[in-house]
N, C-alpha and C. Protein backbone atom coordinates (compact mmCIF):
# COMPACT_ATOMS: atom_id res chain seq x y z
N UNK A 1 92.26 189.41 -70.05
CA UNK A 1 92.61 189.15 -68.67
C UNK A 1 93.97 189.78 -68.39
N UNK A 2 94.13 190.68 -67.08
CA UNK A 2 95.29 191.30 -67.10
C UNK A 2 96.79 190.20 -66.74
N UNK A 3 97.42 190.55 -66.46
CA UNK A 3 98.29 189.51 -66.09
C UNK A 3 98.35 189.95 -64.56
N UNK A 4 99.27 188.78 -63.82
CA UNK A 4 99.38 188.71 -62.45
C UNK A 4 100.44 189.50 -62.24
N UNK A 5 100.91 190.09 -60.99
CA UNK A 5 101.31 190.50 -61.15
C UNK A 5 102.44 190.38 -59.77
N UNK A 6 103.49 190.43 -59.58
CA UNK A 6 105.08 189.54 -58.75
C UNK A 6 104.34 189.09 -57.18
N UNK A 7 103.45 190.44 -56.85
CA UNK A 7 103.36 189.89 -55.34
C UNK A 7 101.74 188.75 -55.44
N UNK A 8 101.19 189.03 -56.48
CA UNK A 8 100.29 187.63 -56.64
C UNK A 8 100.49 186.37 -57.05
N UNK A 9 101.51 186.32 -57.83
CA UNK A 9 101.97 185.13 -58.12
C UNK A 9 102.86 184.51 -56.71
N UNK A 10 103.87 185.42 -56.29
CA UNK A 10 104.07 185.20 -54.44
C UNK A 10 102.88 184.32 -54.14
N UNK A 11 101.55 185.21 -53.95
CA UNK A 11 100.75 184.52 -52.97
C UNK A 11 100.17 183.08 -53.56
N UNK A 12 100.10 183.16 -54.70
CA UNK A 12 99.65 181.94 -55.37
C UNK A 12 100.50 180.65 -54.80
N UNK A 13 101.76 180.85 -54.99
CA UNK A 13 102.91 180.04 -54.63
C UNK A 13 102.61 179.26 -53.43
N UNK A 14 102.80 180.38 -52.67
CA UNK A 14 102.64 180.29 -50.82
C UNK A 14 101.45 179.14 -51.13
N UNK A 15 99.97 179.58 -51.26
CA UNK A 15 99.03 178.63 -51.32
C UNK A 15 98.78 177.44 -52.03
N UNK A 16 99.83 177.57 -53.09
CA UNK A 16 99.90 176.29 -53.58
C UNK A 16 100.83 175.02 -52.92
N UNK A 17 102.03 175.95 -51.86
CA UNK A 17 102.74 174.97 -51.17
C UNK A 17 102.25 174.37 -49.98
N UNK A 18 101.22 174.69 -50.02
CA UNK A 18 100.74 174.60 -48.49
C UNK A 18 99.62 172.95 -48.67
N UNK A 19 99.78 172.20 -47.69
CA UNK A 19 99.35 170.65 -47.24
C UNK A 19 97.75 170.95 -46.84
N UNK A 20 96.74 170.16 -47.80
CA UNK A 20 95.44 170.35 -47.35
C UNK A 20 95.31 170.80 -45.93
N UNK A 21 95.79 170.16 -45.12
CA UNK A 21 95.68 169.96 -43.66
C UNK A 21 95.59 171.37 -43.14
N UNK A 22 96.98 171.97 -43.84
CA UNK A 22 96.93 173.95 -42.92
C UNK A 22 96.70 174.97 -43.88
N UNK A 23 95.63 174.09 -43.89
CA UNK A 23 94.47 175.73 -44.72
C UNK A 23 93.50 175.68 -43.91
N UNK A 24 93.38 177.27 -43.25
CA UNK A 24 92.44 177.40 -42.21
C UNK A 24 91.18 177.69 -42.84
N UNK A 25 90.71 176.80 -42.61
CA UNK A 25 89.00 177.04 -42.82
C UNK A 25 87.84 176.96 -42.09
N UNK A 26 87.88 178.02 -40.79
CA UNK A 26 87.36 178.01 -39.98
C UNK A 26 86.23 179.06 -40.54
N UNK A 27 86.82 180.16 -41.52
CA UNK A 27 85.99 180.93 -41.58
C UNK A 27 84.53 180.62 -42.89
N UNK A 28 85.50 179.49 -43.38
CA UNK A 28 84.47 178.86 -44.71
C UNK A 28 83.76 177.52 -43.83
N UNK A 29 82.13 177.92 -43.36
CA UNK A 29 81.49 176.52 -42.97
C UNK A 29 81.56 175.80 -44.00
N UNK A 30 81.23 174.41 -43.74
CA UNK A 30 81.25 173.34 -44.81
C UNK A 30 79.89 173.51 -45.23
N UNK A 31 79.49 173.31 -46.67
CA UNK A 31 78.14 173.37 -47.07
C UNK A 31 77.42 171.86 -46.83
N UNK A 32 76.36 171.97 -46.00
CA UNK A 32 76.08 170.64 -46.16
C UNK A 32 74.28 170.88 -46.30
N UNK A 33 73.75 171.99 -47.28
CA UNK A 33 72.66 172.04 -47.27
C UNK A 33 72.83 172.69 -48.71
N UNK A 34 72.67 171.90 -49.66
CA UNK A 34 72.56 172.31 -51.05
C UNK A 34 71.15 172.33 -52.18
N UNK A 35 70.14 172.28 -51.29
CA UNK A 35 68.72 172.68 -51.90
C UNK A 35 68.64 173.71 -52.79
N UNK A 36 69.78 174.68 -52.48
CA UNK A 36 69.48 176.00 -53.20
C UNK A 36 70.25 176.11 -54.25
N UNK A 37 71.00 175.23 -54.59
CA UNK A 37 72.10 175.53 -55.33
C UNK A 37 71.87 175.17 -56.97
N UNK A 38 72.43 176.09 -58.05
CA UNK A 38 72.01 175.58 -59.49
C UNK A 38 72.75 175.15 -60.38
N UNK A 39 72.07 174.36 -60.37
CA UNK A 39 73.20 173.18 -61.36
C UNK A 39 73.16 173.73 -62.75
N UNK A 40 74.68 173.97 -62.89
CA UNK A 40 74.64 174.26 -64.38
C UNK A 40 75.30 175.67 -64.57
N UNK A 41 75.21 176.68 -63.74
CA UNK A 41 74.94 177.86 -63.70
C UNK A 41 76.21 178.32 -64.72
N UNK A 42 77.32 177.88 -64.12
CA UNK A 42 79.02 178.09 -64.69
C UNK A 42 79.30 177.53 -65.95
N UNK A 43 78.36 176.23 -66.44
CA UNK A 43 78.88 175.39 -67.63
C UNK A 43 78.47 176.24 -68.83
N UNK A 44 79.29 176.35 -69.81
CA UNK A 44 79.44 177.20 -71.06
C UNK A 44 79.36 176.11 -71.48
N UNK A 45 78.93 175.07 -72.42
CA UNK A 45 79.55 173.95 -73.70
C UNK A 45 80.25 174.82 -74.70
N UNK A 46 80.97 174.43 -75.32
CA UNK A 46 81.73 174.73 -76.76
C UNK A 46 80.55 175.01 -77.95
N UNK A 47 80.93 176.58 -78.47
CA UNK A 47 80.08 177.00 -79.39
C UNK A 47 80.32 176.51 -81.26
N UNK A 48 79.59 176.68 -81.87
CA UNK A 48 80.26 175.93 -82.86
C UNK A 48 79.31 176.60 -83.88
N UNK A 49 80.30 177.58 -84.89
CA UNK A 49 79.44 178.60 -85.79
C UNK A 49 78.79 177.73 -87.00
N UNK A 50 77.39 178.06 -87.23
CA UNK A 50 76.36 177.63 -88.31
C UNK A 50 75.72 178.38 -89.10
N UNK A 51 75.25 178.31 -90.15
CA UNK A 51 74.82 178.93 -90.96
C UNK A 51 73.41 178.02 -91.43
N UNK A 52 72.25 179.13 -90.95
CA UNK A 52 70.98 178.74 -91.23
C UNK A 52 70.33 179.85 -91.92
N UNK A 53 68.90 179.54 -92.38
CA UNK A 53 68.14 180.23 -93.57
C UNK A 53 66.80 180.22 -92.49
N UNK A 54 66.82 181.28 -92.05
CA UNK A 54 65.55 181.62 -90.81
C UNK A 54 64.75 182.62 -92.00
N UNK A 55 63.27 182.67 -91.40
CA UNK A 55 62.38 183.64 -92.00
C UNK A 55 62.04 185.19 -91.60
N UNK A 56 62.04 185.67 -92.76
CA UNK A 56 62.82 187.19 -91.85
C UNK A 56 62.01 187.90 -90.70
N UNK A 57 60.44 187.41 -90.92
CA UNK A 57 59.63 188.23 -89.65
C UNK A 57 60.29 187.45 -88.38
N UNK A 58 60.71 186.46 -88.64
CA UNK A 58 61.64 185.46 -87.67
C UNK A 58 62.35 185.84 -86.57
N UNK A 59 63.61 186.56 -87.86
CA UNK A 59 64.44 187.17 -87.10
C UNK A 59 64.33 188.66 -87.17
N UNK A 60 63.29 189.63 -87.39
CA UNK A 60 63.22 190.76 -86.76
C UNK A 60 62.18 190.11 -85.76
N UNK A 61 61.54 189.27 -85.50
CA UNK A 61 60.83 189.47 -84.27
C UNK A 61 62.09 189.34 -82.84
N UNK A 62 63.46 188.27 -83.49
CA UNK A 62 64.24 188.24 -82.44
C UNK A 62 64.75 189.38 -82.06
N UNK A 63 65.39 189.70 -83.12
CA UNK A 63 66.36 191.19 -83.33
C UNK A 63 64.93 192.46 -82.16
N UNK A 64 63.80 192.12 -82.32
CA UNK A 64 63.33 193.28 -81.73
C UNK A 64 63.30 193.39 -80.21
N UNK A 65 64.02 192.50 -79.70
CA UNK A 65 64.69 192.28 -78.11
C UNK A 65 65.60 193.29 -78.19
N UNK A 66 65.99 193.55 -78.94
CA UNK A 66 67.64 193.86 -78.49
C UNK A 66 68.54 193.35 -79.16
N UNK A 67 69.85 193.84 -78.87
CA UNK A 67 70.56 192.92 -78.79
C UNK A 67 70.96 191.45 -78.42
N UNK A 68 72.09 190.23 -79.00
CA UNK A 68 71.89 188.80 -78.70
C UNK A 68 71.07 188.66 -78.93
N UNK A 69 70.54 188.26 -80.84
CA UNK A 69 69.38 187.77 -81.22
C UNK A 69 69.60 186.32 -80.97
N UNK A 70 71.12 186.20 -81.60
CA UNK A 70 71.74 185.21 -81.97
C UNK A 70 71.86 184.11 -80.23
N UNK A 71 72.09 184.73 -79.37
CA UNK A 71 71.96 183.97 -77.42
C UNK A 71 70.76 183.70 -78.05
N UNK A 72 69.57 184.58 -77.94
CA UNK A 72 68.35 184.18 -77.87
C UNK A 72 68.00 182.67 -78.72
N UNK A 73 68.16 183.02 -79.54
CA UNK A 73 67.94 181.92 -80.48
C UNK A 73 68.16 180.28 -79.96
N UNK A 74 69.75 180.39 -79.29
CA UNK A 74 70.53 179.40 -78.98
C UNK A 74 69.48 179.00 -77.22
N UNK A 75 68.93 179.83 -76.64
CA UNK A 75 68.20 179.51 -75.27
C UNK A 75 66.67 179.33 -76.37
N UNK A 76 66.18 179.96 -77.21
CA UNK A 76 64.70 178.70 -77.53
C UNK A 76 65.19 177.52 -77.96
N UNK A 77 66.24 177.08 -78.48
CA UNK A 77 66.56 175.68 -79.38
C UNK A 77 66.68 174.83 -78.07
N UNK A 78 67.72 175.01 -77.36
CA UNK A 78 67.73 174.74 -76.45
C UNK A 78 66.80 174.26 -75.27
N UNK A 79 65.45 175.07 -75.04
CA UNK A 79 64.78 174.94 -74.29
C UNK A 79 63.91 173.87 -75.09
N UNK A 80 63.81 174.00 -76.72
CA UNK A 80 62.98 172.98 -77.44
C UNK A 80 63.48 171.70 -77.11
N UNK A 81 64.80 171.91 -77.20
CA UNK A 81 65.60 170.48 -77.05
C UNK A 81 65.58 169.90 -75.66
N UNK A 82 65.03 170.21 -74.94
CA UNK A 82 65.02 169.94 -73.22
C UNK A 82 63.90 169.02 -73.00
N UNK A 83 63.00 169.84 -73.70
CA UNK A 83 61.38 170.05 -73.55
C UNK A 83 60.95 168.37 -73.97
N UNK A 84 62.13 168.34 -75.39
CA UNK A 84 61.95 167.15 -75.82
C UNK A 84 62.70 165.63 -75.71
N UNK A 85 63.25 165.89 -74.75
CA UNK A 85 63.83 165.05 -74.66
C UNK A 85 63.18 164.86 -72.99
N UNK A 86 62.61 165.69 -72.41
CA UNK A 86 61.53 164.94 -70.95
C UNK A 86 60.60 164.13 -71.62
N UNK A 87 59.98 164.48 -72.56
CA UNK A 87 58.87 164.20 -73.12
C UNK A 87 59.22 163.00 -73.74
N UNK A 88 60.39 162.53 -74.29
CA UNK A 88 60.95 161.08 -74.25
C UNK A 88 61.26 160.07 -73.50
N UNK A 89 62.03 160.98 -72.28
CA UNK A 89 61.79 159.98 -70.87
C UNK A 89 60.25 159.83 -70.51
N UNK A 90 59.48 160.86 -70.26
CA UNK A 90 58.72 160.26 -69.93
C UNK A 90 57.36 159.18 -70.76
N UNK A 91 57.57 159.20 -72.24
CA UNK A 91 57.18 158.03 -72.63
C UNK A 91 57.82 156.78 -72.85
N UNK A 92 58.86 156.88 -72.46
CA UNK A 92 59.95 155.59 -72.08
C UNK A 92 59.61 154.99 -70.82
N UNK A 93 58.93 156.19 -70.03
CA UNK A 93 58.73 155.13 -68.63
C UNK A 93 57.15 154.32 -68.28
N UNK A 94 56.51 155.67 -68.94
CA UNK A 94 55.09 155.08 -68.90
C UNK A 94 54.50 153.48 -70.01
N UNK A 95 55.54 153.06 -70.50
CA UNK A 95 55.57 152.41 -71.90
C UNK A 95 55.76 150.80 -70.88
């Protein structure tokens, strides 16, 4: 990330001194229709390095994407782990 640089940090200032009240926001409508919006989109969680013993047609079938075998991997576990944990609510409710 580059650094800021005298007349941005200026403007930062300016906007940081300034009272909710006189910030013009005429040109930002207020959102009040959020159907479309995706939850989640920005959240990264904290990664945390592991060491596993996968089977190798395994991981050349990942590796044969491309590159980010290793993303990939982390979005099927993930999606397993989703998958299974609806599938817990919903025998928690039907019960």
């Amino acid at each position: 990330m580059r650094k800021l640089t005298k007349e941005q940090k200026r403007q930062i200032a300016t906007i940081a001194a300034k009272k909710d009240a006189g910030i013009d926001l005429t040109e930002m409508p207020e959102v009040t229709d959020w159907t479309a919006a995706e939850m989640g989109k920005f959240y990264r969680p904290p990664k945390k390095p592991v060491t596993m013993r996968l089977d190798t047609d395994v991981v050349a079938w990942l590796k044969s994407y491309g590159r980010g075998y290793q993303t990939r991997v982390n979005h099927l576990l993930r999606h397993a782990m989703v998958s299974s944990r609806q599938g817990a609510q919903k025998k928690q409710k039907s019960a």
